[in-house]
C-alpha atoms as a PDB file:
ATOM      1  CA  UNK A   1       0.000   0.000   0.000  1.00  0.00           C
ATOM      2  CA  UNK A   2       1.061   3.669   0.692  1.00  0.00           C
ATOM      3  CA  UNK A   3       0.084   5.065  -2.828  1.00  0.00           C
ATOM      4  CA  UNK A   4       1.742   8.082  -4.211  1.00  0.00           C
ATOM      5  CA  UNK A   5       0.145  10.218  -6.805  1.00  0.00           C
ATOM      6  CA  UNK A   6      -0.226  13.573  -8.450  1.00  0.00           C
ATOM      7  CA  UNK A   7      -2.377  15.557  -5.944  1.00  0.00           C
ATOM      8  CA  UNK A   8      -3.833  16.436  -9.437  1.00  0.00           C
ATOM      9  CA  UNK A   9      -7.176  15.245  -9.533  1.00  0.00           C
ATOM     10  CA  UNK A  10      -7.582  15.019 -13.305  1.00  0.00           C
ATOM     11  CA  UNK A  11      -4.265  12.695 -12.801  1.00  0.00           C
ATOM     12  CA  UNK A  12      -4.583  10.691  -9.885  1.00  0.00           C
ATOM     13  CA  UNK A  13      -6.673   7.919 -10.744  1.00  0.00           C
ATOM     14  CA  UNK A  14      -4.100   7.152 -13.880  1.00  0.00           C
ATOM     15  CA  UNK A  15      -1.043   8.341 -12.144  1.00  0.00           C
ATOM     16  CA  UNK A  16      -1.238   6.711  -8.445  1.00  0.00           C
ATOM     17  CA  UNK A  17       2.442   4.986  -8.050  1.00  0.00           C
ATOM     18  CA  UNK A  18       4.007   3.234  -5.532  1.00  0.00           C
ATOM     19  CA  UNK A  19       6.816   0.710  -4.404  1.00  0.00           C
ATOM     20  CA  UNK A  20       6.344  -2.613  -5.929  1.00  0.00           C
ATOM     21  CA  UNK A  21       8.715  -5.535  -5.211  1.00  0.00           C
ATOM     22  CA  UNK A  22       9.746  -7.962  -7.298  1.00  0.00           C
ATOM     23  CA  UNK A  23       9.842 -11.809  -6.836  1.00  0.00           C
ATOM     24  CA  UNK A  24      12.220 -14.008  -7.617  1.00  0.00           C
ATOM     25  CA  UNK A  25      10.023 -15.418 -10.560  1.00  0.00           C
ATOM     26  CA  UNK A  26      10.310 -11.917 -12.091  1.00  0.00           C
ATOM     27  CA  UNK A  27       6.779 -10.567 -11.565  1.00  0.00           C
ATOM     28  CA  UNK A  28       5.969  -7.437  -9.503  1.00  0.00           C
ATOM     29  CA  UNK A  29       4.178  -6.855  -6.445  1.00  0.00           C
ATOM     30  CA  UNK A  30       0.526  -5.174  -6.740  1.00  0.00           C
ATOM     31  CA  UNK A  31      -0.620  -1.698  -5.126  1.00  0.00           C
ATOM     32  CA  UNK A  32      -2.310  -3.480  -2.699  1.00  0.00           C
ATOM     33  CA  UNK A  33       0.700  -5.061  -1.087  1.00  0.00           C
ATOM     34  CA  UNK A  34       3.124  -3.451   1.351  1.00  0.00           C
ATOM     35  CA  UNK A  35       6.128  -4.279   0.531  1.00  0.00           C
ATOM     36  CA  UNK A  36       7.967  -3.259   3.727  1.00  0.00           C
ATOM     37  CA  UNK A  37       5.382  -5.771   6.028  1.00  0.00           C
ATOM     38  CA  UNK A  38       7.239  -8.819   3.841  1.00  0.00           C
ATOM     39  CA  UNK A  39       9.201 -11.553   5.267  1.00  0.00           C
ATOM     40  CA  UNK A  40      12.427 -10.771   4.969  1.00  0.00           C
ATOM     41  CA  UNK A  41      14.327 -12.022   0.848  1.00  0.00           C
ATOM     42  CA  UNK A  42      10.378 -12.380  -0.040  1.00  0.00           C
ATOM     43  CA  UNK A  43      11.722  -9.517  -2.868  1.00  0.00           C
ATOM     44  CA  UNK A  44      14.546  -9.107  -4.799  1.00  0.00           C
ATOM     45  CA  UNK A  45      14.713  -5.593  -5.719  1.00  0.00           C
ATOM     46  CA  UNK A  46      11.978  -2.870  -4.906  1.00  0.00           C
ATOM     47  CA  UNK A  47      10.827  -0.960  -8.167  1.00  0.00           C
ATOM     48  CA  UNK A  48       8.720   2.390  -8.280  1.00  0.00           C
ATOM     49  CA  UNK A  49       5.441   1.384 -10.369  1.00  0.00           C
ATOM     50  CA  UNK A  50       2.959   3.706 -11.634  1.00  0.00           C
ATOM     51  CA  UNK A  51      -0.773   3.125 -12.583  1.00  0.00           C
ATOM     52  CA  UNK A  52       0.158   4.319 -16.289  1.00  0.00           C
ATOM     53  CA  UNK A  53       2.487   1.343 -16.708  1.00  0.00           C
ATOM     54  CA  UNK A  54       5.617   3.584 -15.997  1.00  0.00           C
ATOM     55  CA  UNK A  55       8.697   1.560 -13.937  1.00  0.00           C
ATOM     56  CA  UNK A  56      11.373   2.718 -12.165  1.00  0.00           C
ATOM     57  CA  UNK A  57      14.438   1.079 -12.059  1.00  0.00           C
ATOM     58  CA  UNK A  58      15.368  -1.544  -9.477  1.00  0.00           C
ATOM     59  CA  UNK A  59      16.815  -0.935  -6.304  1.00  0.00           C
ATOM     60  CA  UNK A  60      17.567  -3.431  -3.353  1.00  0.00           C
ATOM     61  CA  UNK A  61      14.976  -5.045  -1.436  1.00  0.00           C
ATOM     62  CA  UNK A  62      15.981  -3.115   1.850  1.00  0.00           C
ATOM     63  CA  UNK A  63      14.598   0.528   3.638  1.00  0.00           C
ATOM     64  CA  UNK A  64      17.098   2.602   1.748  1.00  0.00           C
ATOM     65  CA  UNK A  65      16.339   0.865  -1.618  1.00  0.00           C
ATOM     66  CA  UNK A  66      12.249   1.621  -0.786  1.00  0.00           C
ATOM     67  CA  UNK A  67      13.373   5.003  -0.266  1.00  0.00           C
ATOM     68  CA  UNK A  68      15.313   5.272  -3.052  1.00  0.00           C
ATOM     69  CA  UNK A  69      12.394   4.382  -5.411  1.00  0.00           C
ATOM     70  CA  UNK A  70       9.340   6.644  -4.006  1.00  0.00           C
ATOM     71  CA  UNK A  71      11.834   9.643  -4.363  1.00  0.00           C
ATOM     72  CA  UNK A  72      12.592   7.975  -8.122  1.00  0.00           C
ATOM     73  CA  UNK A  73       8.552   8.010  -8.516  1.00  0.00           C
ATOM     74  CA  UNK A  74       7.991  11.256  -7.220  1.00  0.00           C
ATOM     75  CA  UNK A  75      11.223  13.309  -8.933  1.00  0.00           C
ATOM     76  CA  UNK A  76      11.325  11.117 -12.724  1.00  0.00           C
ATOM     77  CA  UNK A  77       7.836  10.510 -13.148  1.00  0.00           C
ATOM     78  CA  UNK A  78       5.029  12.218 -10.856  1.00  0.00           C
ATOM     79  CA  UNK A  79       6.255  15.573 -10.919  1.00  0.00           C
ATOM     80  CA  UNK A  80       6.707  15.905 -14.649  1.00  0.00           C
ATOM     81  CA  UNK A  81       3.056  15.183 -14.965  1.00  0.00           C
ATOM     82  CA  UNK A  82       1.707  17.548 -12.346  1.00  0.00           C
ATOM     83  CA  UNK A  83       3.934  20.406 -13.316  1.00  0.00           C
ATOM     84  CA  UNK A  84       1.856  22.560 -15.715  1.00  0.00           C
ATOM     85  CA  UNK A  85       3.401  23.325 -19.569  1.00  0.00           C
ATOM     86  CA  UNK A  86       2.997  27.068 -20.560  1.00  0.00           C
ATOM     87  CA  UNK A  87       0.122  27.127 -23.086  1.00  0.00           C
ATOM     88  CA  UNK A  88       0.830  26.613 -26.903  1.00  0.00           C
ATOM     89  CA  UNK A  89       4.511  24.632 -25.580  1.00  0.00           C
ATOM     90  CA  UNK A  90       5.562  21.152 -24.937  1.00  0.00           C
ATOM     91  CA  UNK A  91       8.197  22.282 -23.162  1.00  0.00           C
ATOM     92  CA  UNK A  92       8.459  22.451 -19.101  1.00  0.00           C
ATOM     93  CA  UNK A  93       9.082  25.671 -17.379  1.00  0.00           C
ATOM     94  CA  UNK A  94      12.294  24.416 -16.587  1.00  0.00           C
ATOM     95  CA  UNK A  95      13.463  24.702 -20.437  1.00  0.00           C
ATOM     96  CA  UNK A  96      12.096  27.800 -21.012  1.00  0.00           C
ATOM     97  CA  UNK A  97      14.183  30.968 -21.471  1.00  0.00           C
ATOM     98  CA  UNK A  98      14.510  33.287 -18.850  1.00  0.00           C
END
């Protein structure tokens, strides 16, 4: 559990992320499981997953690595969506000249 999204809420119900783990079969936790309640090596990396398919890239299966990947979700994926584009642009304000 412990969902992350936009704050948006034309976004939020596409763009709700959180920290998925993944098993040693190679398939990836849901949103409805908490990765940090585990048994311990149930999970060998933690990923940030997003509702809109978007995935972060693996980290280890350990507090930091959890961590790691909701700051990855909120820095590389969630706030590039909530952060409103000057009209007529497909730029972010970021790339715009000052």
């Amino acid at each position: 559990m412990g969902a992350i999204d936009t704050g948006t809420d034309d976004l939020s119900a596409t763009h709700r992320g959180y920290v998925a783990g993944r098993y040693r079969d190679g398939a990836l936790s849901d949103t409805w499981t908490d990765v940090t309640r585990c048994a311990e090596r149930t999970f060998i990396a933690y990923l940030a997953r997003c509702g809109c398919g978007w995935l972060g890239e693996p980290h280890p299966a350990d507090p930091d690595g959890y961590h790691t990947c909701q700051r990855d979700l909120i820095r590389n994926h969630l706030s590039s969506i909530a952060t409103p584009r000057p009209a007529g642009t497909d730029r972010s304000p970021d790339d715009m000249p000052r």
